[in-house]
C-alpha atoms as a PDB file:
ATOM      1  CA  UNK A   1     -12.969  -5.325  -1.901  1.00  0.00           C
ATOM      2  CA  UNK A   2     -11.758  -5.022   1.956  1.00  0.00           C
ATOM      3  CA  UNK A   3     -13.164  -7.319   4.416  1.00  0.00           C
ATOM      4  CA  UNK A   4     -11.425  -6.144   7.316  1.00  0.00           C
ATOM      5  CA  UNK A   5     -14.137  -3.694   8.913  1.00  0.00           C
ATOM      6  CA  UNK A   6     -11.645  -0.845  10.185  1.00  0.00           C
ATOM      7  CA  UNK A   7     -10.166  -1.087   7.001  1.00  0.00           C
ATOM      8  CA  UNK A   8     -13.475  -0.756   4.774  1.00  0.00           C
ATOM      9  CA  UNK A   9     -14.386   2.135   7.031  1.00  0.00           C
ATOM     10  CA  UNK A  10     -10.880   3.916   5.942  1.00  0.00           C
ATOM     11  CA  UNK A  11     -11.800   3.568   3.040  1.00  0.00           C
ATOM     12  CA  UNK A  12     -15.174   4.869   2.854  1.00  0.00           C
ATOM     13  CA  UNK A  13     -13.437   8.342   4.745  1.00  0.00           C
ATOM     14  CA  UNK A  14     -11.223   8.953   1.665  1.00  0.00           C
ATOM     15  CA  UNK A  15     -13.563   7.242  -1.255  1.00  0.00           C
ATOM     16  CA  UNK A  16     -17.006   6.603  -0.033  1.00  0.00           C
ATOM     17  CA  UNK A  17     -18.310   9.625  -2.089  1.00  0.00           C
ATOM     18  CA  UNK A  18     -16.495   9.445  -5.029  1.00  0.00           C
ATOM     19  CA  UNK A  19     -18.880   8.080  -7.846  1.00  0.00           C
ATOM     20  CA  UNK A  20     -16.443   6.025  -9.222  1.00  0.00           C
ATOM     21  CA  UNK A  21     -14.811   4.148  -6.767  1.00  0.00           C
ATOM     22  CA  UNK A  22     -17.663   0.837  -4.950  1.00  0.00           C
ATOM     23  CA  UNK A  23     -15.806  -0.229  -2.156  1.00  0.00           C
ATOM     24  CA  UNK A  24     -17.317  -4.281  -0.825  1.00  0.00           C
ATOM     25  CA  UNK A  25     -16.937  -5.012   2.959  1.00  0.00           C
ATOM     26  CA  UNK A  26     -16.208  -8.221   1.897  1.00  0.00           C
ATOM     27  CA  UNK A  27     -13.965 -11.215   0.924  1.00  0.00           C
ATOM     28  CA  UNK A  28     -13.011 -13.015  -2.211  1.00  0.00           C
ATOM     29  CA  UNK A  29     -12.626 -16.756  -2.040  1.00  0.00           C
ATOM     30  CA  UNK A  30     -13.701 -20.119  -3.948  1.00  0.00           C
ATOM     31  CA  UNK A  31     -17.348 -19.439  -2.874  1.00  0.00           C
ATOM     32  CA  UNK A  32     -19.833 -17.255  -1.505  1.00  0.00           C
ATOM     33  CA  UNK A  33     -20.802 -17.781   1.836  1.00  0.00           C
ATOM     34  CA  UNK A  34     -18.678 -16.575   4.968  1.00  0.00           C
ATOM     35  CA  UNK A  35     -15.786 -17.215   6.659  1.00  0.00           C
ATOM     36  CA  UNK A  36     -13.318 -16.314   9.637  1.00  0.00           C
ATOM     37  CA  UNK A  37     -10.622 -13.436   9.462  1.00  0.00           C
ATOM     38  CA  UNK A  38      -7.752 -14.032  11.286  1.00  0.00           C
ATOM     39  CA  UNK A  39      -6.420  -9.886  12.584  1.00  0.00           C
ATOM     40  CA  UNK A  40      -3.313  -9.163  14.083  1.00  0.00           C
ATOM     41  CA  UNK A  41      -4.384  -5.849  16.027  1.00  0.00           C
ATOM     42  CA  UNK A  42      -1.002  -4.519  15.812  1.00  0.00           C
ATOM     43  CA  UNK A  43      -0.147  -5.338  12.738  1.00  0.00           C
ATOM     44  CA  UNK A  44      -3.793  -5.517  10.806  1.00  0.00           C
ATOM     45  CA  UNK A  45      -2.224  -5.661   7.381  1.00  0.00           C
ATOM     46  CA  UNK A  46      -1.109  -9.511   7.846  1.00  0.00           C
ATOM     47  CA  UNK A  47      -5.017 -10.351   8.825  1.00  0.00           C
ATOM     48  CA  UNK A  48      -6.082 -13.395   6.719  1.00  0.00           C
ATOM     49  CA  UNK A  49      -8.934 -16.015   5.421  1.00  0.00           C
ATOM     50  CA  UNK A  50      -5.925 -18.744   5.549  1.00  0.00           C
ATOM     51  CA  UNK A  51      -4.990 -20.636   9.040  1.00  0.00           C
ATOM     52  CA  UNK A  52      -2.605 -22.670   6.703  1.00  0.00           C
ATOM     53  CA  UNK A  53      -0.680 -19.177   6.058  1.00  0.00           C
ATOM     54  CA  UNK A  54      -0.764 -17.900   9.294  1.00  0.00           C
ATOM     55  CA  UNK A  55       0.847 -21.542  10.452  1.00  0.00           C
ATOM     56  CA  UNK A  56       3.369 -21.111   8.167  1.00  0.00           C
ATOM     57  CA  UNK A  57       4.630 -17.455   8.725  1.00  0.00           C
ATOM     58  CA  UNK A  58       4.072 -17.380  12.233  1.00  0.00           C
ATOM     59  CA  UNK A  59       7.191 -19.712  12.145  1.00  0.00           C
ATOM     60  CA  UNK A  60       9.524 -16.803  10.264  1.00  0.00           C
ATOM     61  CA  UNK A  61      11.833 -14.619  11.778  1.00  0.00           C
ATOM     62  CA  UNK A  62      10.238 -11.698  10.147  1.00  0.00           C
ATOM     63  CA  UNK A  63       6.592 -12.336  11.609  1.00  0.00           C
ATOM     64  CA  UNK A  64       8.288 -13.040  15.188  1.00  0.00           C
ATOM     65  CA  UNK A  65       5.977 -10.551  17.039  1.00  0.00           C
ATOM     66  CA  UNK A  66       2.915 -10.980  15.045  1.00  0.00           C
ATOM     67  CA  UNK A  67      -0.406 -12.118  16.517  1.00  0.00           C
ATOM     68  CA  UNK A  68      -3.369 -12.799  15.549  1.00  0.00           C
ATOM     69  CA  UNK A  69      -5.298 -12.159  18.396  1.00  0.00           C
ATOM     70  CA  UNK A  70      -8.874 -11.793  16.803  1.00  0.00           C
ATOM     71  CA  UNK A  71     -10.978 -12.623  14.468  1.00  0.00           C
ATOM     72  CA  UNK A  72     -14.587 -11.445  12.545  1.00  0.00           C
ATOM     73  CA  UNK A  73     -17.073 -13.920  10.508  1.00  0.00           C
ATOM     74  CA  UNK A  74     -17.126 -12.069   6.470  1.00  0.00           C
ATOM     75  CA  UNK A  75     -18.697 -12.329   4.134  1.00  0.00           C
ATOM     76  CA  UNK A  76     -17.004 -13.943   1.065  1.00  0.00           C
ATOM     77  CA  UNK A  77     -17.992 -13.464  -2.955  1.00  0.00           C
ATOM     78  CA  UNK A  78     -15.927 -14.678  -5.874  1.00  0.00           C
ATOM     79  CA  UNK A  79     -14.356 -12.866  -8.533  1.00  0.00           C
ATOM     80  CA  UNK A  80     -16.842 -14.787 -11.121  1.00  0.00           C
ATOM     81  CA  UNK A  81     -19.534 -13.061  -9.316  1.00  0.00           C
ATOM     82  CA  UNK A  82     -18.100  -9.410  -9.314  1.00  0.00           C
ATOM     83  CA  UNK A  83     -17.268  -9.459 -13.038  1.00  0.00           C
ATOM     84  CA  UNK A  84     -20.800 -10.548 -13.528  1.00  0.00           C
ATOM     85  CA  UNK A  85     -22.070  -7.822 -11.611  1.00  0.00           C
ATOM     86  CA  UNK A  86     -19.008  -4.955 -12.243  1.00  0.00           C
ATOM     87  CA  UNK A  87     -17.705  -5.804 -16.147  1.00  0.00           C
ATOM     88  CA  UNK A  88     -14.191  -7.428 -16.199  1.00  0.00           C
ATOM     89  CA  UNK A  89     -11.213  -5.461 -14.151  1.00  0.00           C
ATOM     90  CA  UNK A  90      -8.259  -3.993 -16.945  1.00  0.00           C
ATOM     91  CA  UNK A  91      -5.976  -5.420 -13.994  1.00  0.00           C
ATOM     92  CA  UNK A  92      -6.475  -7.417 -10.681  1.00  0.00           C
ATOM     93  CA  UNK A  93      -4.353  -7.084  -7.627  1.00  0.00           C
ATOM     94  CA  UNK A  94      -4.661  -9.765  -5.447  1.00  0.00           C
ATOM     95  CA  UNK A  95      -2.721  -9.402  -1.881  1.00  0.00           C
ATOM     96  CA  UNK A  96      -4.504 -11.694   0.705  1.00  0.00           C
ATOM     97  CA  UNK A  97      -2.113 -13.229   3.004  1.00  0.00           C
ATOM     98  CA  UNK A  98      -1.835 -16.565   1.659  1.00  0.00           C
ATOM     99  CA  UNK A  99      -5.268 -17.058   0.244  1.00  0.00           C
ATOM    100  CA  UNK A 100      -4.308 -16.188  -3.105  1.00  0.00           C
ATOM    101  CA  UNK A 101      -5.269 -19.388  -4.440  1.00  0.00           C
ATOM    102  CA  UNK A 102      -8.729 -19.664  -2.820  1.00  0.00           C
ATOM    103  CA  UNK A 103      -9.603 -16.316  -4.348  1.00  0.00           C
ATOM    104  CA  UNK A 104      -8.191 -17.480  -7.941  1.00  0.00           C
ATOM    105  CA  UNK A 105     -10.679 -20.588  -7.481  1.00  0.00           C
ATOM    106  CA  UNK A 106     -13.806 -18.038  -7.592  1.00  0.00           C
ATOM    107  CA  UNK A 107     -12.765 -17.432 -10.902  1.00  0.00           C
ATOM    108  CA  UNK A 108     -13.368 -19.453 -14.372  1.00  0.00           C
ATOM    109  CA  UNK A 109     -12.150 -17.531 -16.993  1.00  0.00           C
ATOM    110  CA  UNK A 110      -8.602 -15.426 -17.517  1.00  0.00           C
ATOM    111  CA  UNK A 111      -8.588 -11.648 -17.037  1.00  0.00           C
ATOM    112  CA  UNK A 112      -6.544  -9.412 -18.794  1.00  0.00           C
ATOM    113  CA  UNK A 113      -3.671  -8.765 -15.903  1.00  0.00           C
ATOM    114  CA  UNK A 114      -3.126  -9.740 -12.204  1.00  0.00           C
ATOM    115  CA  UNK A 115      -0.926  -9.797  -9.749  1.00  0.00           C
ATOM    116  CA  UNK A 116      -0.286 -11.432  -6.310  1.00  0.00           C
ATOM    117  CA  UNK A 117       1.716 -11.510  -3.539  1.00  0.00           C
ATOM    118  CA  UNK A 118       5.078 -13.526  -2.914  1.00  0.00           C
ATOM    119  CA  UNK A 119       6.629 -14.552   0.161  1.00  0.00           C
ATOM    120  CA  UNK A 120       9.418 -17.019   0.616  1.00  0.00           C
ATOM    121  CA  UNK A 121       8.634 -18.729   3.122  1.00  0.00           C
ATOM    122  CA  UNK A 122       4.856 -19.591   1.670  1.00  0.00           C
ATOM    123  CA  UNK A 123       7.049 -20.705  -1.565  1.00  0.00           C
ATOM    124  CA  UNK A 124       5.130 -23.365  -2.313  1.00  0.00           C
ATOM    125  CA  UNK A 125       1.622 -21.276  -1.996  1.00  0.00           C
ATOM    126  CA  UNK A 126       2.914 -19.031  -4.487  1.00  0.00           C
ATOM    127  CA  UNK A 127       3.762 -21.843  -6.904  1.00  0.00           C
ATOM    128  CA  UNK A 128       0.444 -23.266  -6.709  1.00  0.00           C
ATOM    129  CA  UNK A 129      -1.267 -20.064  -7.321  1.00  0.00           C
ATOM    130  CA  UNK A 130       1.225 -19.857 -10.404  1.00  0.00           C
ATOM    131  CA  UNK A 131      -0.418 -22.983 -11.618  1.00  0.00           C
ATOM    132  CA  UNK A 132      -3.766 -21.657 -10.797  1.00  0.00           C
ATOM    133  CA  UNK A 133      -3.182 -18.787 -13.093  1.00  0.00           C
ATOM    134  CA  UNK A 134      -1.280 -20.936 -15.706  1.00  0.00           C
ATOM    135  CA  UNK A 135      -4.816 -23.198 -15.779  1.00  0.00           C
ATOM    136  CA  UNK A 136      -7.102 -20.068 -16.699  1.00  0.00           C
ATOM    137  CA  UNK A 137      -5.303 -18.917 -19.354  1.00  0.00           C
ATOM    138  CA  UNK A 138      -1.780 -18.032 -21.036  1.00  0.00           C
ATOM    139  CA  UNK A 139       0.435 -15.483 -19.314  1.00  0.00           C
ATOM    140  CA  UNK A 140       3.463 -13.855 -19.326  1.00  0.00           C
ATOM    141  CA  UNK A 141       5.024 -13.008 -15.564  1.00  0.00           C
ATOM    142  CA  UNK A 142       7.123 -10.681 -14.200  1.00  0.00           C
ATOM    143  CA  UNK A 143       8.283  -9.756 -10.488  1.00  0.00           C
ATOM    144  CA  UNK A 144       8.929  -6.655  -8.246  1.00  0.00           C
ATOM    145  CA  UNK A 145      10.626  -7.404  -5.094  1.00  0.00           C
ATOM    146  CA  UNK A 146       9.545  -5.830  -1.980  1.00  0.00           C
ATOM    147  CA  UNK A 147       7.491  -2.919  -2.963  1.00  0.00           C
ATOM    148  CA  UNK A 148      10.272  -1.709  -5.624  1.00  0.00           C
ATOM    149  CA  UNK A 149       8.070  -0.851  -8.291  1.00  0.00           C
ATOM    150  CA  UNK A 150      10.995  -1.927 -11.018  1.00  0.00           C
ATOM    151  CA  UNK A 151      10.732  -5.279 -12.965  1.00  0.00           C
ATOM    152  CA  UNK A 152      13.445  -8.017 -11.795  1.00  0.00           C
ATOM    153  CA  UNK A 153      13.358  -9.447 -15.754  1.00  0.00           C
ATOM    154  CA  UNK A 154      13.767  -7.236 -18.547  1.00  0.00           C
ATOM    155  CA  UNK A 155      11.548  -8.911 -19.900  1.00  0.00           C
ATOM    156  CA  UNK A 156       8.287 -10.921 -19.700  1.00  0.00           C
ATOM    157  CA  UNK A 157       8.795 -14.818 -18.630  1.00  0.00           C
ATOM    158  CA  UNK A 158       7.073 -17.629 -18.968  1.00  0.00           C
ATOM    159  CA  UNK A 159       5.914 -19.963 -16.004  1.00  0.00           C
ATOM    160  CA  UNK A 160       8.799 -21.975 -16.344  1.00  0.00           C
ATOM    161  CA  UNK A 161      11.267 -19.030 -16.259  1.00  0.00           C
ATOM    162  CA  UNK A 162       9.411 -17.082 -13.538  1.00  0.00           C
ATOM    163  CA  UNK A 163       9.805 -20.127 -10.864  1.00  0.00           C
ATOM    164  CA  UNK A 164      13.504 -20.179 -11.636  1.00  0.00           C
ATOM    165  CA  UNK A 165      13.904 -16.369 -10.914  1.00  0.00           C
ATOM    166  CA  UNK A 166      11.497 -17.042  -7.308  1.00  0.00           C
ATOM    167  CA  UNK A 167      13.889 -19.855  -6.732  1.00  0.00           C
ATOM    168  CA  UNK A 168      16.841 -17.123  -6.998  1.00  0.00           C
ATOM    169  CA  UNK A 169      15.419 -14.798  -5.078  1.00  0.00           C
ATOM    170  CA  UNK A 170      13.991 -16.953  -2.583  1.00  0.00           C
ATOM    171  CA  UNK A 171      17.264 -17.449  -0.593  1.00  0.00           C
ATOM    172  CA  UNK A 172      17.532 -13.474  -0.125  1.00  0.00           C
ATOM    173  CA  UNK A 173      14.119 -13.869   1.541  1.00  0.00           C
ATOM    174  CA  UNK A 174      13.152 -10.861  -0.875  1.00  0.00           C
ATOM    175  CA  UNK A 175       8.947 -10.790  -0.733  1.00  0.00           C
ATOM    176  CA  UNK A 176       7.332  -8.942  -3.588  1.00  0.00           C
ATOM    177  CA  UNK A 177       4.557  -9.338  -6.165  1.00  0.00           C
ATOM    178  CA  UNK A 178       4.242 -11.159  -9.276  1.00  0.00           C
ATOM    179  CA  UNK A 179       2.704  -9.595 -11.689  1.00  0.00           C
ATOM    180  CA  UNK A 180       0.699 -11.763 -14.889  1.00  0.00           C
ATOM    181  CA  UNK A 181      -0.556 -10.831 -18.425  1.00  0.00           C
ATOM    182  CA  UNK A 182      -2.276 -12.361 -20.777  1.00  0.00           C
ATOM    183  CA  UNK A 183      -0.487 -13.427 -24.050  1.00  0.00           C
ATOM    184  CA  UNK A 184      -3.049 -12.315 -25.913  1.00  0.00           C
ATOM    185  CA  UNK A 185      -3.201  -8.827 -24.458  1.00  0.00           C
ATOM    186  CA  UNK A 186       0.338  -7.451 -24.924  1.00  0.00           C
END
């Protein structure tokens, strides 16, 4: 699912005929209908759905030179709707640029694993998609700071646990992913 339209046609170079790989020029959010992408030209990996986001980045050292100096109307589908039409996902990565928690509303039932983004300074966004998950279902987190690809926990944490790690780690302004499981599906 890529919304961003030099993006999806990337992706159509390297996948579009591989029988096994669908690739939706689309968005995921609460509802279907459309909405506006915010781009940063230069920097198109930090477009996003969420003008709340972009408020709160744009005021971090680390997005200093970022713009986002366009935007295109998408079309938006939820995650309800393309496990109805595509079968469950065995995991779901979800890295939108602070809409994290719109996307986790299109969706009324757990799945088996996810993950989503974490930045420090959208702290709060990242706790409330926490909850969001916690509501759907029982998990077990972990985290990988920035891209590492290693587990900060030796083991699997509950909610309570995993916001007192992001609390640690929040000072070092350290981004990564959080990564969730269902208790159920160990």
């Amino acid at each position: 699912v890529e919304p961003q339209p030099d993006f999806t046609r990337i992706l159509r170079l390297f996948f579009g005929r591989d029988d096994g790989v669908t690739i939706l020029p689309q968005a995921l959010g609460a509802r279907p209908g459309t909405a506006r992408l915010g781009i940063s030209t230069a920097t198109p990996t930090v477009s996003s759905l969420s003008t709340d986001w972009i408020d709160t980045v744009a005021t971090d050292r680390s997005f200093a030179k970022v713009r986002w100096d366009r935007s295109v109307e998408v079309p938006v589908t939820t995650l309800d709707a393309l496990i109805a039409t595509h079968g469950e996902p065995a995991f779901c990565k979800i890295d939108v640029e602070g809409f994290e928690a719109e996307v986790l509303a299109g969706l009324t039932r757990p799945v088996r694993a996810l993950s989503f983004e974490y930045l420090p300074m959208a702290h709060d966004a990242a706790l409330a998609v926490l909850e969001r998950v916690g509501e759907l279902g029982s998990y077990r987190y972990n985290y990988s700071p920035i891209e590492t690809m290693t587990w900060a926990s030796d083991r699997w944490l509950d909610a309570t646990e995993l916001r007192a790690l992001l609390d640690r780690y929040r000072p070092l302004g350290r981004s990564g992913d959080v990564y969730a499981r269902r208790t159920d599906d160990r």
